[in-house]
C-alpha atoms as a PDB file:
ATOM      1  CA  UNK A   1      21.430  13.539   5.169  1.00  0.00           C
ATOM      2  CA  UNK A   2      24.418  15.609   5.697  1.00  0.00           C
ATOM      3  CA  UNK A   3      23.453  19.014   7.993  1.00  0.00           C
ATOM      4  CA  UNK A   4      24.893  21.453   5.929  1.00  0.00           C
ATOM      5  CA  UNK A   5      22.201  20.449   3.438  1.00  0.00           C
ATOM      6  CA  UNK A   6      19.485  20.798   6.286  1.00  0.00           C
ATOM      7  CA  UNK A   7      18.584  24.455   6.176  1.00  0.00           C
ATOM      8  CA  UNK A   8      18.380  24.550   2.034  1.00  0.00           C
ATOM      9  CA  UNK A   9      15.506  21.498   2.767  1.00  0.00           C
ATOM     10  CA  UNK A  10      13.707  23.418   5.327  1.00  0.00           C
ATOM     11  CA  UNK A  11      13.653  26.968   2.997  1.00  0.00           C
ATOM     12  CA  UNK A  12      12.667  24.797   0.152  1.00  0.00           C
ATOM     13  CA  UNK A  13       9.808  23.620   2.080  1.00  0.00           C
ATOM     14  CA  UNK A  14       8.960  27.031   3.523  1.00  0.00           C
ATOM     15  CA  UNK A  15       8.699  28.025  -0.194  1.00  0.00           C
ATOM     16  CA  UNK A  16       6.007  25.288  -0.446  1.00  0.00           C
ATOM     17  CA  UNK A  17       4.153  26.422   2.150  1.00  0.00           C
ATOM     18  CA  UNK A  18       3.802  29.879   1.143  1.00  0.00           C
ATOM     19  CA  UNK A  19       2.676  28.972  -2.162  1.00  0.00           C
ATOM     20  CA  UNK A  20       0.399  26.577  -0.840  1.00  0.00           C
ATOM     21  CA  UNK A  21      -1.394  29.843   0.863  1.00  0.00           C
ATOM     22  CA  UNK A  22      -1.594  31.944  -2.041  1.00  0.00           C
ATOM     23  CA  UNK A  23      -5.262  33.188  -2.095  1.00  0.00           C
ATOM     24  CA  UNK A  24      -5.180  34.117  -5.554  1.00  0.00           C
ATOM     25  CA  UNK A  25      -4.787  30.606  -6.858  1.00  0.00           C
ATOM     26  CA  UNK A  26      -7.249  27.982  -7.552  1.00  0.00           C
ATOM     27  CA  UNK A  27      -9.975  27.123  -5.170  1.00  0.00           C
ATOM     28  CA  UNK A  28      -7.528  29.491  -2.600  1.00  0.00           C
ATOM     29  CA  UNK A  29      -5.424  26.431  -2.992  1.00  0.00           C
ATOM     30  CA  UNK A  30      -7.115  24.652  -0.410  1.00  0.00           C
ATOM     31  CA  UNK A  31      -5.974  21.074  -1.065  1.00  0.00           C
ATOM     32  CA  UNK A  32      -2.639  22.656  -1.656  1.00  0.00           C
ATOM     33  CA  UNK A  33      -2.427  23.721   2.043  1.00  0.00           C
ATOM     34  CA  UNK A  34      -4.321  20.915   3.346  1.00  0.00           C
ATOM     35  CA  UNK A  35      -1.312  18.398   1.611  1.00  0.00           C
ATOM     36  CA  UNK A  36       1.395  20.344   2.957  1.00  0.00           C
ATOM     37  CA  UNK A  37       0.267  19.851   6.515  1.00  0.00           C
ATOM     38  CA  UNK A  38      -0.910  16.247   6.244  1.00  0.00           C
ATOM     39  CA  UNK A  39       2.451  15.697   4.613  1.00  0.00           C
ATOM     40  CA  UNK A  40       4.923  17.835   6.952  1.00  0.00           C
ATOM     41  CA  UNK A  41       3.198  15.541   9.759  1.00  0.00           C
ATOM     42  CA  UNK A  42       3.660  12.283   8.411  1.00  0.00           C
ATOM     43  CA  UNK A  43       7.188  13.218   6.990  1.00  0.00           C
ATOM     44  CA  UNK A  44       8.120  13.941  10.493  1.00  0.00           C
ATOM     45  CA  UNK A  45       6.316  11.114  12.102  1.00  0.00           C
ATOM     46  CA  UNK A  46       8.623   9.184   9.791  1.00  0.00           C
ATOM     47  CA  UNK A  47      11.693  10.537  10.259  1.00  0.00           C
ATOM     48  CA  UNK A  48      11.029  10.030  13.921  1.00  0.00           C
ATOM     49  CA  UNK A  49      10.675   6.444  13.405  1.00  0.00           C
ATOM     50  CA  UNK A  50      13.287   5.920  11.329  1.00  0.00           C
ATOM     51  CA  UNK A  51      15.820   7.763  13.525  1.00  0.00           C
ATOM     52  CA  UNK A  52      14.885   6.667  17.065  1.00  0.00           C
ATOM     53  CA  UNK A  53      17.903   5.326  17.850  1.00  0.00           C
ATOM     54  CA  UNK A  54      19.845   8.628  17.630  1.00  0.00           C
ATOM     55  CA  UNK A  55      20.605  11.400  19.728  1.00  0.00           C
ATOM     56  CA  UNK A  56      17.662  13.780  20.796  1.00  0.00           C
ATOM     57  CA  UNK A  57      19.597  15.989  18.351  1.00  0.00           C
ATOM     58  CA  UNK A  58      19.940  13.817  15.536  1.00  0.00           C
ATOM     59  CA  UNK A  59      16.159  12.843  16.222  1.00  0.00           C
ATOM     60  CA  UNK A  60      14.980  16.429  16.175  1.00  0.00           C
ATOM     61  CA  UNK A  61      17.265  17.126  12.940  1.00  0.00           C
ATOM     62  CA  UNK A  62      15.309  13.835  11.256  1.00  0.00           C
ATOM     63  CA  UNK A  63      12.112  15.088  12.496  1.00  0.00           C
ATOM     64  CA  UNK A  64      12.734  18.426  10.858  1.00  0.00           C
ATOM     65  CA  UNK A  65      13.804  16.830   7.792  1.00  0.00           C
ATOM     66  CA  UNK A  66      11.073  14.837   7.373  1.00  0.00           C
ATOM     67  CA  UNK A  67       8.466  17.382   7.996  1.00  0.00           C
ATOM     68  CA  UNK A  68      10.340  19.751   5.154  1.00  0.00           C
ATOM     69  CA  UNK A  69       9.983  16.825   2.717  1.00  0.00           C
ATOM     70  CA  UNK A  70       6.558  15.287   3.600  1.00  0.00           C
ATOM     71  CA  UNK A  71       5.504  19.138   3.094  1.00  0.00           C
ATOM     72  CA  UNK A  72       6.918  19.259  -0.308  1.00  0.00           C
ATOM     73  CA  UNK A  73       5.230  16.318  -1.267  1.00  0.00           C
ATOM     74  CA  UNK A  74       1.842  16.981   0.338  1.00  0.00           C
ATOM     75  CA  UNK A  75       1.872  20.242  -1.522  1.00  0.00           C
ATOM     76  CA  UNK A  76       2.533  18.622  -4.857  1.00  0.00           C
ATOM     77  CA  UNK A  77      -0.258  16.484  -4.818  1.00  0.00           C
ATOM     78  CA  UNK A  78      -3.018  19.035  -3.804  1.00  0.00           C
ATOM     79  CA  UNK A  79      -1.561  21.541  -5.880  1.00  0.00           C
ATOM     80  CA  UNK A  80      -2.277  19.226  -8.951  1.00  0.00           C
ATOM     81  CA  UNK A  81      -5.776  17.923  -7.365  1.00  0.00           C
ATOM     82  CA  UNK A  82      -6.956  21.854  -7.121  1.00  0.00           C
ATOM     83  CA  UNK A  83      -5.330  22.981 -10.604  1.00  0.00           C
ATOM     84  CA  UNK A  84      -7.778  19.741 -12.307  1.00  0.00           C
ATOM     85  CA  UNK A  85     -10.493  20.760 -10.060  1.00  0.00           C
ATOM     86  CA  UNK A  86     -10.399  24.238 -11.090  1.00  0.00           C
ATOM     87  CA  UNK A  87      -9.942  23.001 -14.977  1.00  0.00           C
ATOM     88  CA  UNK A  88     -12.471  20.485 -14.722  1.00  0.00           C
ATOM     89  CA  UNK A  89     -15.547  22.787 -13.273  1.00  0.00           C
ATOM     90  CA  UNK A  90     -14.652  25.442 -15.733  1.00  0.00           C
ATOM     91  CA  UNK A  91     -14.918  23.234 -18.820  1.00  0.00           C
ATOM     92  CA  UNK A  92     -17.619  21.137 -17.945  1.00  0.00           C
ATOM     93  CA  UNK A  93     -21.347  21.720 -17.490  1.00  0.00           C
ATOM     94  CA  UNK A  94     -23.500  22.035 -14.354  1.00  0.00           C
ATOM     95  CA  UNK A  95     -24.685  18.343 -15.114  1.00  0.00           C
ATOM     96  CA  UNK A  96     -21.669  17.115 -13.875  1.00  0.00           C
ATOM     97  CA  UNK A  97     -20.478  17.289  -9.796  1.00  0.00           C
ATOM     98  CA  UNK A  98     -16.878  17.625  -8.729  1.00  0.00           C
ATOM     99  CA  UNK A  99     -15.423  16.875  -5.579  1.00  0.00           C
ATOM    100  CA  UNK A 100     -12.106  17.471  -4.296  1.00  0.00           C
ATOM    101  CA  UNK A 101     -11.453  15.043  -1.133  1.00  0.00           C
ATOM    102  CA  UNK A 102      -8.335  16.120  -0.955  1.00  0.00           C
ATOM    103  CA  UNK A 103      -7.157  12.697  -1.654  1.00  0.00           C
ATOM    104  CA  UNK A 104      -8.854  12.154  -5.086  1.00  0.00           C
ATOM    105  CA  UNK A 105     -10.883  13.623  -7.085  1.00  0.00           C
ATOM    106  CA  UNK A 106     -14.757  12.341  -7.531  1.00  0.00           C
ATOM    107  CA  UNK A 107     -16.497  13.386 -11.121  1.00  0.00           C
ATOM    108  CA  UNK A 108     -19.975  12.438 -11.011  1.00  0.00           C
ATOM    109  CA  UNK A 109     -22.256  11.899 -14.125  1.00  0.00           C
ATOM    110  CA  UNK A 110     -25.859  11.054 -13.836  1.00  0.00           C
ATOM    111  CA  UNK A 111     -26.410   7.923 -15.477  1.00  0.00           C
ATOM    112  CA  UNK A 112     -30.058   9.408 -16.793  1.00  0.00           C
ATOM    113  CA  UNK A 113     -27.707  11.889 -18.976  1.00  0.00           C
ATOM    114  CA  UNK A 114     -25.537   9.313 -19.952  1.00  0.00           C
ATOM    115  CA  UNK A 115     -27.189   6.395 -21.225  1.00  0.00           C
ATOM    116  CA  UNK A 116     -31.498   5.759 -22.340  1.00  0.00           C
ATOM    117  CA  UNK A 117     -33.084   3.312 -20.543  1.00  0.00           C
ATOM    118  CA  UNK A 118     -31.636  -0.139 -20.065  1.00  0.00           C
ATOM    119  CA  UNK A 119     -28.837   1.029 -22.659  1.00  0.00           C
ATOM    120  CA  UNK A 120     -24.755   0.712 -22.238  1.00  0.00           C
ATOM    121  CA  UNK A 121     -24.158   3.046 -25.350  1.00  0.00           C
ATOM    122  CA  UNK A 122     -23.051   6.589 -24.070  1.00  0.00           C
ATOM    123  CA  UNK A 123     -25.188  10.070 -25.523  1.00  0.00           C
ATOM    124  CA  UNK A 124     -23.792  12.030 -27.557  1.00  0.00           C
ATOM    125  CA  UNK A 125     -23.627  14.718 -25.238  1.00  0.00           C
ATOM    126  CA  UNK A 126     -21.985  12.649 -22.779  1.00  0.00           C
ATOM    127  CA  UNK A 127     -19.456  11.042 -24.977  1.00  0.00           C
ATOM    128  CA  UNK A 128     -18.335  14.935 -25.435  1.00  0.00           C
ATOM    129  CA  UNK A 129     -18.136  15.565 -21.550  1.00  0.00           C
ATOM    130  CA  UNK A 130     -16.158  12.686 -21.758  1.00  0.00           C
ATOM    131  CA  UNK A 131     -13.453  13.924 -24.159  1.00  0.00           C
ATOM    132  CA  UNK A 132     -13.122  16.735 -22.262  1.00  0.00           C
ATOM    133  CA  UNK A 133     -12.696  14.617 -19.120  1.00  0.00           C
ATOM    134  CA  UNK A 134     -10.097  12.512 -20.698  1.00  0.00           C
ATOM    135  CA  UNK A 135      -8.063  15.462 -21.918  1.00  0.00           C
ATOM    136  CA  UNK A 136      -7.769  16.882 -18.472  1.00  0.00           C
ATOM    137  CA  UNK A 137      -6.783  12.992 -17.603  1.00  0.00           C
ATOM    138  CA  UNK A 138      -3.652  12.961 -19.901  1.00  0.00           C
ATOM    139  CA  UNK A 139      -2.740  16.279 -18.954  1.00  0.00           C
ATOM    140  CA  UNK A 140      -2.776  15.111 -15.185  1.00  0.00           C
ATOM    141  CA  UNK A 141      -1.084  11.451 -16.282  1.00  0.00           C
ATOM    142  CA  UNK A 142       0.242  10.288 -12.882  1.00  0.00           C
ATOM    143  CA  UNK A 143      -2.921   9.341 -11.290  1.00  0.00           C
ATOM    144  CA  UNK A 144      -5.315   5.936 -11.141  1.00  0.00           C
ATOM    145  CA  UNK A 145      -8.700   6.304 -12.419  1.00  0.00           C
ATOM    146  CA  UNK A 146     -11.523   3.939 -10.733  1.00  0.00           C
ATOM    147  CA  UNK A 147     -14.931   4.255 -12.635  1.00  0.00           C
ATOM    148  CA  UNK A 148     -18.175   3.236 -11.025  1.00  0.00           C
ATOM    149  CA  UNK A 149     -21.374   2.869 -11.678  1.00  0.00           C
ATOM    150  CA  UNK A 150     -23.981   3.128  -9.609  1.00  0.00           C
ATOM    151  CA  UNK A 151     -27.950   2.183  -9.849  1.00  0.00           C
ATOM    152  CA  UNK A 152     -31.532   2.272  -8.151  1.00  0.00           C
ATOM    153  CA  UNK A 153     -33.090  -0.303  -6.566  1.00  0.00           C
ATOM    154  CA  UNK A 154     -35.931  -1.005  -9.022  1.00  0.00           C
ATOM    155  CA  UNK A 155     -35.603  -3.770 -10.720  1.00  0.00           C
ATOM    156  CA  UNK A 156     -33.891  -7.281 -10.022  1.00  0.00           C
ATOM    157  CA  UNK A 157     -30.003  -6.689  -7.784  1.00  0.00           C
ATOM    158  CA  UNK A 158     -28.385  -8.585  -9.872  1.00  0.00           C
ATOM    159  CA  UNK A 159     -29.682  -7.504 -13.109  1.00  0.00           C
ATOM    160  CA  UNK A 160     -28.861  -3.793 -11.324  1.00  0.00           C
ATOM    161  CA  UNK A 161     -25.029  -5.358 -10.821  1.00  0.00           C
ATOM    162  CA  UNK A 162     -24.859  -6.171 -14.235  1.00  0.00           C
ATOM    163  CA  UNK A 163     -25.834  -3.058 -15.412  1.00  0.00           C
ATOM    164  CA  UNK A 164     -23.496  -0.921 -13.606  1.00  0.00           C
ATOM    165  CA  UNK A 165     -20.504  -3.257 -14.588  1.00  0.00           C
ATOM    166  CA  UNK A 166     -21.326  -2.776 -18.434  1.00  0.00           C
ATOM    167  CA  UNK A 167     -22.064   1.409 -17.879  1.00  0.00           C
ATOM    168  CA  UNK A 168     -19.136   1.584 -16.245  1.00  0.00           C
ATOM    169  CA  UNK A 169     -17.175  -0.447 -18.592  1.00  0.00           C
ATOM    170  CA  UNK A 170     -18.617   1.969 -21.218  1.00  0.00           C
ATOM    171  CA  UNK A 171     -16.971   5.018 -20.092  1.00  0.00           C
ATOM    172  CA  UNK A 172     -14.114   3.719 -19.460  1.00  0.00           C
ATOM    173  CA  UNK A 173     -13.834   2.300 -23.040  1.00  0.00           C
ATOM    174  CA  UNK A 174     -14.966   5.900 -24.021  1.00  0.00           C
ATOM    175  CA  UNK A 175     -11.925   7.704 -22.042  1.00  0.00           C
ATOM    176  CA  UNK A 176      -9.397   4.769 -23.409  1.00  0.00           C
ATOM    177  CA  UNK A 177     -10.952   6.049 -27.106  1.00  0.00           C
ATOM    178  CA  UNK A 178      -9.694   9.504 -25.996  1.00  0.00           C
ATOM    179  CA  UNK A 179      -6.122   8.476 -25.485  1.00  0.00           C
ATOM    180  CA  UNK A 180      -6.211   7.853 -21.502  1.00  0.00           C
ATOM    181  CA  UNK A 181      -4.275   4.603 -21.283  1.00  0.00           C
ATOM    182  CA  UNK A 182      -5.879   1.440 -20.424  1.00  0.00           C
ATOM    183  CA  UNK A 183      -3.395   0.319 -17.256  1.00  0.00           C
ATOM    184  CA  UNK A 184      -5.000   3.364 -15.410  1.00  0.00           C
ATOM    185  CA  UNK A 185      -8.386   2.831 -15.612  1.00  0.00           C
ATOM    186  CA  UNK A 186     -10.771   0.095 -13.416  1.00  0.00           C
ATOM    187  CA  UNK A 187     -14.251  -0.190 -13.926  1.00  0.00           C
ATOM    188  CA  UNK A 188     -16.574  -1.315 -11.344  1.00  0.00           C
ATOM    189  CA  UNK A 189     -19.734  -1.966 -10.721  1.00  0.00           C
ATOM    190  CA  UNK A 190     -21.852  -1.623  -7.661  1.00  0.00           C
ATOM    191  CA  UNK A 191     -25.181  -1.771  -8.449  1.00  0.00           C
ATOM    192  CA  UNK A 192     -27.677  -0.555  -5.865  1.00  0.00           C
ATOM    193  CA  UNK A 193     -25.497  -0.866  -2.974  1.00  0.00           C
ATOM    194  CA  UNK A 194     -23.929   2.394  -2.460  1.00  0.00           C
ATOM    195  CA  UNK A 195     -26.991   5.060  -2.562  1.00  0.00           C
ATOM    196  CA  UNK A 196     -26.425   8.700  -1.753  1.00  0.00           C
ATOM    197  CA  UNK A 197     -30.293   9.113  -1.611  1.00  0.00           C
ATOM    198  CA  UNK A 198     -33.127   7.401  -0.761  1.00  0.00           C
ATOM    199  CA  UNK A 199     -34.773   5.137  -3.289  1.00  0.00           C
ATOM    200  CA  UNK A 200     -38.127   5.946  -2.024  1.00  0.00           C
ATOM    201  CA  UNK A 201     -38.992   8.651  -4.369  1.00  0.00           C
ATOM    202  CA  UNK A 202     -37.844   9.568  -7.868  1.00  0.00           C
ATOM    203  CA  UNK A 203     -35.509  12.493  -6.919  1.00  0.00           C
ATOM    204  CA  UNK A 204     -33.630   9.813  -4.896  1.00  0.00           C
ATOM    205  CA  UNK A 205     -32.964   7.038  -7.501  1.00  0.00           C
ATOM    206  CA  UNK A 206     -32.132   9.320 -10.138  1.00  0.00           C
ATOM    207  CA  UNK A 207     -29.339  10.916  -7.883  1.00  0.00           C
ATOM    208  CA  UNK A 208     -28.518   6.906  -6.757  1.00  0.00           C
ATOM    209  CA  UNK A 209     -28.397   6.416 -10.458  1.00  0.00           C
ATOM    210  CA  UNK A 210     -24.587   7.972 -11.473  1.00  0.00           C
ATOM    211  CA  UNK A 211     -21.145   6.934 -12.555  1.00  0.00           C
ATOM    212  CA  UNK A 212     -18.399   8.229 -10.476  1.00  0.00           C
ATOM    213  CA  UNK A 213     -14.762   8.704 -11.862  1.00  0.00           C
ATOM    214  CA  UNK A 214     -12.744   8.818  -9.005  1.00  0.00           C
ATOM    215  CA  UNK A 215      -9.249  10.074  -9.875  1.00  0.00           C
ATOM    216  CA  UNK A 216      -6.717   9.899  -7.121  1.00  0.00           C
ATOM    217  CA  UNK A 217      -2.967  10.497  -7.474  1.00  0.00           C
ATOM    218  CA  UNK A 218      -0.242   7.801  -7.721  1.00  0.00           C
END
């Protein structure tokens, strides 16, 4: 890159930065600021690398560089994670948890809401949280969507595997009916091998029993 075009990178990416601190925008932009920094410090990292051969100031100018653009991009991507975060809370119900990693996004549905006992086929109340969830997926359309499920221990473990595969499968047939296209979606099962509770008492395997539809950008 030519250094006359230097300083219109670095004000672009000041401009990023500011807007990543806006207060007044969703969630305080959190994610927003957290991408800029994660990505002005690998941007510059990498121009490092790339440039070592250089002089210190050609070095310097490709650290700069890259620390503008990572920035940009950092921004970008946490700006879009906190806009669906904020859209996401506000349309759905208190049934459903939200978590923005800052990386992806993790929408959690208990499995108890979702399906009756030993069923695959998704409640009608579901199915509609669903919808909603897909919407906010084709609005957001550059981004991978991995969906797990998740049981107890009671029962047989492989009976368990089986039974988060097909949930899971269920969903994700459920957002594809909603227009989210097929090449984004994986579903996976895990049975009772990733708890977030302990399976000793009922409070514990209901939370262990969930499908999680992790949605990280491309």
């Amino acid at each position: 890159m030519k250094i006359s075009k230097f300083p219109l990178v670095l004000a672009a990416a000041s401009l990023t930065l500011v807007a990543a601190c806006d207060p007044a925008g969703p969630n305080g932009y959190e994610k927003t600021q957290q991408g800029a920094l994660i990505g002005a410090g690998v941007g510059a990292l990498a121009g490092a690398i790339t440039n070592n051969n250089g002089t210190v100031r050609e070095r310097n100018q490709a650290l700069l560089i890259g620390a503008a653009l990572g920035a940009g991009a950092g921004a970008a991507i946490g700006n879009n994670l906190d806009k669906q975060e904020e859209e996401l809370r506000r349309q759905l119900g208190n049934n459903v948890g939200i978590v923005n990693n800052g990386s992806n996004l993790v929408v959690t549905l208990s499995q108890d809401i979702l399906f009756a006992t030993n069923s695959t086929a998704v409640s009608g109340v579901s199915r509609n949280d669903l919808v909603t969830v897909a919407s906010s997926l084709n609005r957001y359309p550059n981004t991978t969507v991995n969906v797990i499920g998740h049981t107890d221990n009671v029962g047989d473990a492989s009976y368990n595997f089986d039974l988060s595969q097909r949930r899971a499968q269920a969903v994700s047939s459920v957002l594809i009916s909603a227009g989210v296209s097929p090449a984004r979606i994986r579903s996976i099962g895990r049975g009772e091998d990733q708890p977030i509770a302990s399976n000793l008492d009922a409070r514990g395997r209901q939370a262990n029993r969930r499908v999680e539809i992790i949605i990280t950008p491309n």
